[in-house]
Structures are given as structure tokens and as C-alpha cells.
Protein backbone atom coordinates (compact mmCIF):
# COMPACT_ATOMS: atom_id res chain seq x y z
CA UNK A 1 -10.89 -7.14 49.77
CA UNK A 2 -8.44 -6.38 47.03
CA UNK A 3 -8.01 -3.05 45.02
CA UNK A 4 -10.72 -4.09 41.77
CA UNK A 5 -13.84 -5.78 44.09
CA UNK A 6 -13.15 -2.37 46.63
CA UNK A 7 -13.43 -0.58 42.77
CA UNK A 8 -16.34 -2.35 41.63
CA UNK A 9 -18.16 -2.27 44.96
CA UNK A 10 -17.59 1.71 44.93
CA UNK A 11 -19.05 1.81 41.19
CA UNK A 12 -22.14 0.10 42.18
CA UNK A 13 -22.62 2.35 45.08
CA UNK A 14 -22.59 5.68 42.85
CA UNK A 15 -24.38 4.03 40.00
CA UNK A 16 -27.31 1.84 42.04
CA UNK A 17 -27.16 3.23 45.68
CA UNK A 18 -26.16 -0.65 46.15
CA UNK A 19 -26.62 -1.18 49.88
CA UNK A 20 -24.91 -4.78 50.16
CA UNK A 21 -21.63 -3.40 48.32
CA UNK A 22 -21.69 -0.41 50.47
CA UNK A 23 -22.14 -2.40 53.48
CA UNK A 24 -18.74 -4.29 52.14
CA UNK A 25 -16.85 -1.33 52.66
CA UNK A 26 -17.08 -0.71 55.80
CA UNK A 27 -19.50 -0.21 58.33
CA UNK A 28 -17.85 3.75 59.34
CA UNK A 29 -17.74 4.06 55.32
CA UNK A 30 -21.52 5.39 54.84
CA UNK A 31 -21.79 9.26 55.73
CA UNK A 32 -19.09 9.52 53.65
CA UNK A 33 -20.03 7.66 50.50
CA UNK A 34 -23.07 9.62 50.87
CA UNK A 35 -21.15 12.86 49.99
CA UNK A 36 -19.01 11.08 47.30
CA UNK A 37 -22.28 10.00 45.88
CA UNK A 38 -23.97 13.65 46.05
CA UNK A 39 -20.69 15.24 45.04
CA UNK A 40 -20.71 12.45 41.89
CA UNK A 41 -23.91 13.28 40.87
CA UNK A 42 -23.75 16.73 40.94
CA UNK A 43 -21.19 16.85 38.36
CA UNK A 44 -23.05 14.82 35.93
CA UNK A 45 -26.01 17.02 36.57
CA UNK A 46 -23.76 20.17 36.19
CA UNK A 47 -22.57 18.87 32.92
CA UNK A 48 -26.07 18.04 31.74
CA UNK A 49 -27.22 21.38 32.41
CA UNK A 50 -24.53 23.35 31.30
CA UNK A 51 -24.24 21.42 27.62
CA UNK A 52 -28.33 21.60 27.09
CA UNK A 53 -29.26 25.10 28.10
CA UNK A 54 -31.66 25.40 25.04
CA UNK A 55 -33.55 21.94 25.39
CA UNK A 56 -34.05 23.06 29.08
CA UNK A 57 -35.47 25.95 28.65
CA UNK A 58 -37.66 24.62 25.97
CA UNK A 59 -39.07 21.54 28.05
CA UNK A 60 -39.00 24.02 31.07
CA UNK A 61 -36.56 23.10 34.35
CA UNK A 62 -39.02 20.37 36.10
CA UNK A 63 -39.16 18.24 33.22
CA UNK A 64 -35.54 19.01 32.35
CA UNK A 65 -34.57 17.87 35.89
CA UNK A 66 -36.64 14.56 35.88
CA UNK A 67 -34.96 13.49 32.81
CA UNK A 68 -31.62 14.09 34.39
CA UNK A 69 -32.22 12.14 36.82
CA UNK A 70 -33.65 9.26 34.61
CA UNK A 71 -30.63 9.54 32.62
CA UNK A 72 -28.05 9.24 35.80
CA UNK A 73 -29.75 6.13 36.76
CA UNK A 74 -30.42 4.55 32.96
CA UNK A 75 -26.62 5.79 31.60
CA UNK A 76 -23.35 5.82 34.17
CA UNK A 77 -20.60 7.15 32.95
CA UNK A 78 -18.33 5.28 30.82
CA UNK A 79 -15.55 7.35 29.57
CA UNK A 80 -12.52 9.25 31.88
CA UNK A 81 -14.16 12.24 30.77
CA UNK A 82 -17.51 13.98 31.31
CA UNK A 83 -17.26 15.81 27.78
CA UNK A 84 -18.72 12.17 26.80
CA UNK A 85 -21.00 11.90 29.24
CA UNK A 86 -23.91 14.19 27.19
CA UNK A 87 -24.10 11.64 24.16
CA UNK A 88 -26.41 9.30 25.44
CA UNK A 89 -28.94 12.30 26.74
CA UNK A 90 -30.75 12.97 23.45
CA UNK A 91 -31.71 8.93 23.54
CA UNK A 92 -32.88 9.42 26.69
CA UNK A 93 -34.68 12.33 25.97
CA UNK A 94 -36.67 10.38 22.71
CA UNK A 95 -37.48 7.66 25.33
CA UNK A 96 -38.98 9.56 27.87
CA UNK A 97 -41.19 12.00 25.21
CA UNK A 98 -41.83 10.17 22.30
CA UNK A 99 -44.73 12.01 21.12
CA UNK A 100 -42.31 15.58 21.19
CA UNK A 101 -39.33 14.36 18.57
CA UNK A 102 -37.78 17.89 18.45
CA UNK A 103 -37.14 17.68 22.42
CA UNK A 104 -34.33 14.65 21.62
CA UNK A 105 -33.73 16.47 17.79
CA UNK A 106 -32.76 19.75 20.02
CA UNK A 107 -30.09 18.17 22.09
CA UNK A 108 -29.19 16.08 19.57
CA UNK A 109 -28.14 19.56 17.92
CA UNK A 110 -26.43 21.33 20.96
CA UNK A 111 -24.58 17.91 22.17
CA UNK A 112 -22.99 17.82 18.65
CA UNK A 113 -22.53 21.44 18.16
CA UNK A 114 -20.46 21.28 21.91
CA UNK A 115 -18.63 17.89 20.32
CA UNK A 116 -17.61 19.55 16.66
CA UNK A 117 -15.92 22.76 18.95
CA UNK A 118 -13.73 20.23 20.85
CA UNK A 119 -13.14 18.17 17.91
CA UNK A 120 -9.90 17.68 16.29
CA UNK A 121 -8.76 20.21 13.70
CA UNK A 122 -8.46 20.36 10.31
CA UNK A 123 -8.12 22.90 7.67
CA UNK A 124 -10.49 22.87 4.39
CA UNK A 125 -9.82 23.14 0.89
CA UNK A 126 -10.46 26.29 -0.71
CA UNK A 127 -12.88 25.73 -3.57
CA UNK A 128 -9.78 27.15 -6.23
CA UNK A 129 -7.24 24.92 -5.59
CA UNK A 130 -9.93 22.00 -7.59
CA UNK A 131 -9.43 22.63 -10.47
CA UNK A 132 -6.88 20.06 -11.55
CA UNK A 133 -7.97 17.26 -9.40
CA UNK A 134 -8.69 13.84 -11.46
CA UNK A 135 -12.36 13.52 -10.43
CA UNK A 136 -12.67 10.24 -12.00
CA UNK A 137 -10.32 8.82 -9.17
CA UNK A 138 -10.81 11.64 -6.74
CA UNK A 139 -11.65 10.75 -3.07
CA UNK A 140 -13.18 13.69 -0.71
CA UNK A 141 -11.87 13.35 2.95
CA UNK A 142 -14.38 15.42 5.52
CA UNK A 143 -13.42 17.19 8.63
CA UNK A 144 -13.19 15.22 11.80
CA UNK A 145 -15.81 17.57 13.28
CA UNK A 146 -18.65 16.65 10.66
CA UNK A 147 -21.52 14.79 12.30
CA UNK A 148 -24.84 14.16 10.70
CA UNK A 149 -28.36 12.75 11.99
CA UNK A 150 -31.94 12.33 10.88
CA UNK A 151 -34.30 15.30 11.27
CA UNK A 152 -38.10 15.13 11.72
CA UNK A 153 -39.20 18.79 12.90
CA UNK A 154 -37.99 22.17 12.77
CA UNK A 155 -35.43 21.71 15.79
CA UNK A 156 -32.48 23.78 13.62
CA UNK A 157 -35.33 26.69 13.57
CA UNK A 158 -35.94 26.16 17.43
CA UNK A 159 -32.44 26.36 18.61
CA UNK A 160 -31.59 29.01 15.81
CA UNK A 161 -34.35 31.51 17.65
CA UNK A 162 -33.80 30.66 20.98
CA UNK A 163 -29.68 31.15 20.64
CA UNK A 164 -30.85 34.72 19.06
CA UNK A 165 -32.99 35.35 22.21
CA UNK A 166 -35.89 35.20 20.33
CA UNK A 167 -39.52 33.81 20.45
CA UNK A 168 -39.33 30.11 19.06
CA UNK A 169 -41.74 28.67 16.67
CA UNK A 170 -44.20 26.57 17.64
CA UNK A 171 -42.82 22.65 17.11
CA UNK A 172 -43.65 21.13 13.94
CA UNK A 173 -43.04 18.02 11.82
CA UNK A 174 -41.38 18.67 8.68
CA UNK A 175 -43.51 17.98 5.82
CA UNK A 176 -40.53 15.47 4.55
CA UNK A 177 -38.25 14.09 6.90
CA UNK A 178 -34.37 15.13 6.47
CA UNK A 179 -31.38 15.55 8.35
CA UNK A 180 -29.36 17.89 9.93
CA UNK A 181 -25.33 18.57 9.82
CA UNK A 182 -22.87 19.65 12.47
CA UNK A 183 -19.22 20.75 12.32
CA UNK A 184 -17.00 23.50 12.79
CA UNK A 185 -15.20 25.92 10.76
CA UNK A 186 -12.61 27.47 12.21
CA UNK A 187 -13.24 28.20 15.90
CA UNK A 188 -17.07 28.31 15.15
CA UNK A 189 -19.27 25.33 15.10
CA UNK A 190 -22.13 25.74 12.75
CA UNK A 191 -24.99 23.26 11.39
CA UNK A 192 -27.46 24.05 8.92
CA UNK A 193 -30.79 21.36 7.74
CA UNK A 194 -30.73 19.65 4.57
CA UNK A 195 -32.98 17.03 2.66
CA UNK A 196 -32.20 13.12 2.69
CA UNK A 197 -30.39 13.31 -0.65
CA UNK A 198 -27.36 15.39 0.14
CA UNK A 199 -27.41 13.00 3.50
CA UNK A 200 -27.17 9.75 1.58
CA UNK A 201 -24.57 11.45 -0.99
CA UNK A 202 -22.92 12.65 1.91
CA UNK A 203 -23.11 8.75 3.68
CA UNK A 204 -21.59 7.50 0.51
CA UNK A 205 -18.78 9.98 0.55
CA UNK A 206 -17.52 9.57 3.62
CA UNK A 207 -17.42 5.67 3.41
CA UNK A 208 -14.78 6.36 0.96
CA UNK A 209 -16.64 6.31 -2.37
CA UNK A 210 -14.90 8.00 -5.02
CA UNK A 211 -17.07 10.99 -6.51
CA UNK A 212 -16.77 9.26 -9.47
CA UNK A 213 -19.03 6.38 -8.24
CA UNK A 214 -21.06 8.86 -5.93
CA UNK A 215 -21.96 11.05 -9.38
CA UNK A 216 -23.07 7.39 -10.78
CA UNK A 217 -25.17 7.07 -8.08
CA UNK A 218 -26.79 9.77 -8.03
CA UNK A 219 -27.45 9.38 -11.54
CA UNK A 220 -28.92 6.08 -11.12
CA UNK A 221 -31.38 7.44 -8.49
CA UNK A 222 -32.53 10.77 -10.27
CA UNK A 223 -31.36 10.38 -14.45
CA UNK A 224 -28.44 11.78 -15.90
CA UNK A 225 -28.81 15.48 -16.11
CA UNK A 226 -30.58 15.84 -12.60
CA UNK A 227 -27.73 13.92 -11.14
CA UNK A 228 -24.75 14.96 -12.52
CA UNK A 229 -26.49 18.88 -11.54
CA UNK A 230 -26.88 17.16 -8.11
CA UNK A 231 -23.39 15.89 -7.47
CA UNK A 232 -21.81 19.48 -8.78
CA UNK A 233 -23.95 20.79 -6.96
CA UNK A 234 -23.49 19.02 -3.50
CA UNK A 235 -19.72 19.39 -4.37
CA UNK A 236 -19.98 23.17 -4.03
CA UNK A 237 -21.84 23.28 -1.25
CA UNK A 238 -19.31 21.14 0.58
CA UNK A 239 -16.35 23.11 -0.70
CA UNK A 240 -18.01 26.12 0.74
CA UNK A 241 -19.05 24.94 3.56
CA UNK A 242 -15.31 24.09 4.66
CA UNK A 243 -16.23 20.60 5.24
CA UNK A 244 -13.80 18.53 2.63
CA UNK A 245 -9.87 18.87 3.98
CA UNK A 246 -8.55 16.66 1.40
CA UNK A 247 -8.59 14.95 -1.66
CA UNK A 248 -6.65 11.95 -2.57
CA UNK A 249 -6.56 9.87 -5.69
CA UNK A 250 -6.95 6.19 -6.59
């Protein structure tokens, strides 16, 4: 057996339990893949638990530890390292309660919160030094750590409480769906909710369109006077925020 099929038949043994490629490594080999495969998945439970403290203790620690173990068997690891490995646990999470969004919405908020404070740096502009840029050619440039997704229910309030030590609300559907945004500033990662306008602004934005176009677009979609308040205004708020580190010009 070379190096790669002895690789591949160890995989499938950590990933599947896989008898027949066990058996192919020897028949002395088992008590000791046994503790290689406890050993492997303790980790990945260990890192489960430690990056989703609040979505435990929201779904309690018997339903948090069947969905571990759902998610060990339905994702392996795929990356060299197990800061990656929680990405794939909110999707797991909407699969197994689909009738409680904010369960996956809640990780979905600490596994990016844990990803913006690892994420690359950047430093933001401060809203004075904007005043002379050509906005009819500008181009914003967001942090590395910004991450946005859709929001149904009052997961930001959930986590927000719990983090405080205090009582959560009681889950709830927003009465209009938004999103929520994640990044850090400074050494501090922070998210707050927001409504599906700023997030399609944003969208637009960060696929390179210059503000120029992103003010027209805005004024397509809610009039002239609305829209050009709406693009100053979401201009501010990501000046503020510390999420634009550059502007270039066309």
C-alpha cells in the first residue's frame, strides 16, 4: 500500500468508521485507530463547543450535542485548520430545526463574529479626510473582516442579552426580513442589524460599483430626493462604522 491509498484509507476511517479500509491497515491497527478516531473527534467537538457557547446554551446541551454529532458525520473537515471547521455548523443547524430560524441565525452571528477577530487587518478612513474625494469616480473598498447575511428573527437581540448575562427575549420573526453585519474595529468585533436596503447598497458596493452608480441606484429604486438622502446617508454610517479602508478613483 503506498503513502496516498494508506492516507485515504485513514480519512475514511475518521470520517465513516469505514471497516473495510480499516481492515486494510492492518489487522494489529484497530485499538489504536480507535483512539485516533476518539482523539479526532474530540477536537472537532471541542472546537464546536468552544466557538458556539451562546447557541448552546440557547438550544440547551442535549440538543446542542446531537447536532454536533450530526454535523461530524454530514461535514469532515476540509481545511489544515479547525478555525474553518465552524462555517458549515449554522447550515447544519437550519437543517436539523427548520421551524426555529434564529437557532442557525445565532451561530451564524458568533461563527462570524469569531471569523472578523482573526481576520486580516485593516485600518478605516476617518470620516474628515472625505472631503476632497471625486465621488463621481470614487470607489469604497471595505474591511476584509466585513461579512453580511440575511436575518429573519431577533437573533442580534438574543446573543446581545445573553453575552450581557441577561434574560433573552423570547424568539421572534421580524416583522420584515433584513440582514445582519459582522466585522471588527480595531481589536473588537462588533455587528449590529440593518434592513435589506443598506444590504443591497452594501452588495453593490463591494462588487466594486462606484458610489456614483450606487447613488443612481438607489435613486432608481426610491426617487431622487429619498435616494440621494439614502446613499449620504448609508455613506456615514459606513464611515463611522470603520468599515470603508479606502477609496480609489476611476
Amino acid at each position: 500500500m503506498n503513502l496516498l491509498a494508506m492516507q485515504r484509507d485513514l480519512r475514511a476511517w475518521l470520517d465513516r468508521e469505514d471497516n473495510h479500509a480499516a481492515s486494510r491497515l492492518g489487522a494489529t491497527a484497530a485499538p489504536g485507530l480507535r483512539v485516533y478516531q476518539n482523539n479526532y473527534r474530540a477536537q472537532l467537538v471541542a472546537c464546536l463547543d468552544e466557538t458556539f457557547p451562546h447557541t448552546r446554551d440557547w438550544i440547551g446541551g442535549e440538543a446542542f450535542h446531537a447536532a454536533i454529532v450530526a454535523h461530524i458525520v454530514r461535514v469532515p473537515p476540509s481545511s489544515w485548520t479547525l478555525d474553518a471547521y465552524p462555517r458549515d455548523f449554522p447550515a447544519t443547524l437550519a437543517a436539523l430545526h427548520p421551524d426555529d430560524p434564529e437557532i442557525a441565525e445565532l451561530a451564524w452571528i458568533e461563527q462570524a463574529l469569531g471569523e472578523a477577530f482573526v481576520g486580516g487587518d485593516a485600518s478605516a478612513i476617518a470620516a474628515d479626510r472625505v472631503a476632497d474625494v471625486d465621488w463621481d469616480t470614487a470607489v469604497l473598498h471595505f474591511t476584509p473582516t466585513l461579512d453580511q447575511a440575511d436575518l429573519t428573527t431577533n437573533a442580534c437581540a438574543l446573543w446581545a442579552a445573553m453575552e450581557a448575562g441577561d434574560t433573552p427575549p423570547a424568539a421572534e420573526l421580524l416583522p420584515v426580513p433584513g440582514a445582519v453585519l459582522v466585522w471588527r474595529e480595531g481589536n473588537v468585533s462588533r455587528f449590529r442589524a440593518t434592513g435589506r436596503e443598506e444590504l443591497a447598497a452594501l452588495l453593490l458596493a463591494r462588487a466594486g460599483t462606484p458610489f456614483a452608480g450606487l447613488c443612481t441606484a438607489l435613486v432608481d429604486a426610491y426617487g431622487d430626493e429619498a435616494g440621494v438622502a439614502l446613499a449620504g446617508t448609508l455613506l456615514g454610517r459606513w464611515l463611522n462604522d470603520g468599515l470603508i479602508c479606502g477609496i480609489s478613483e476611476r
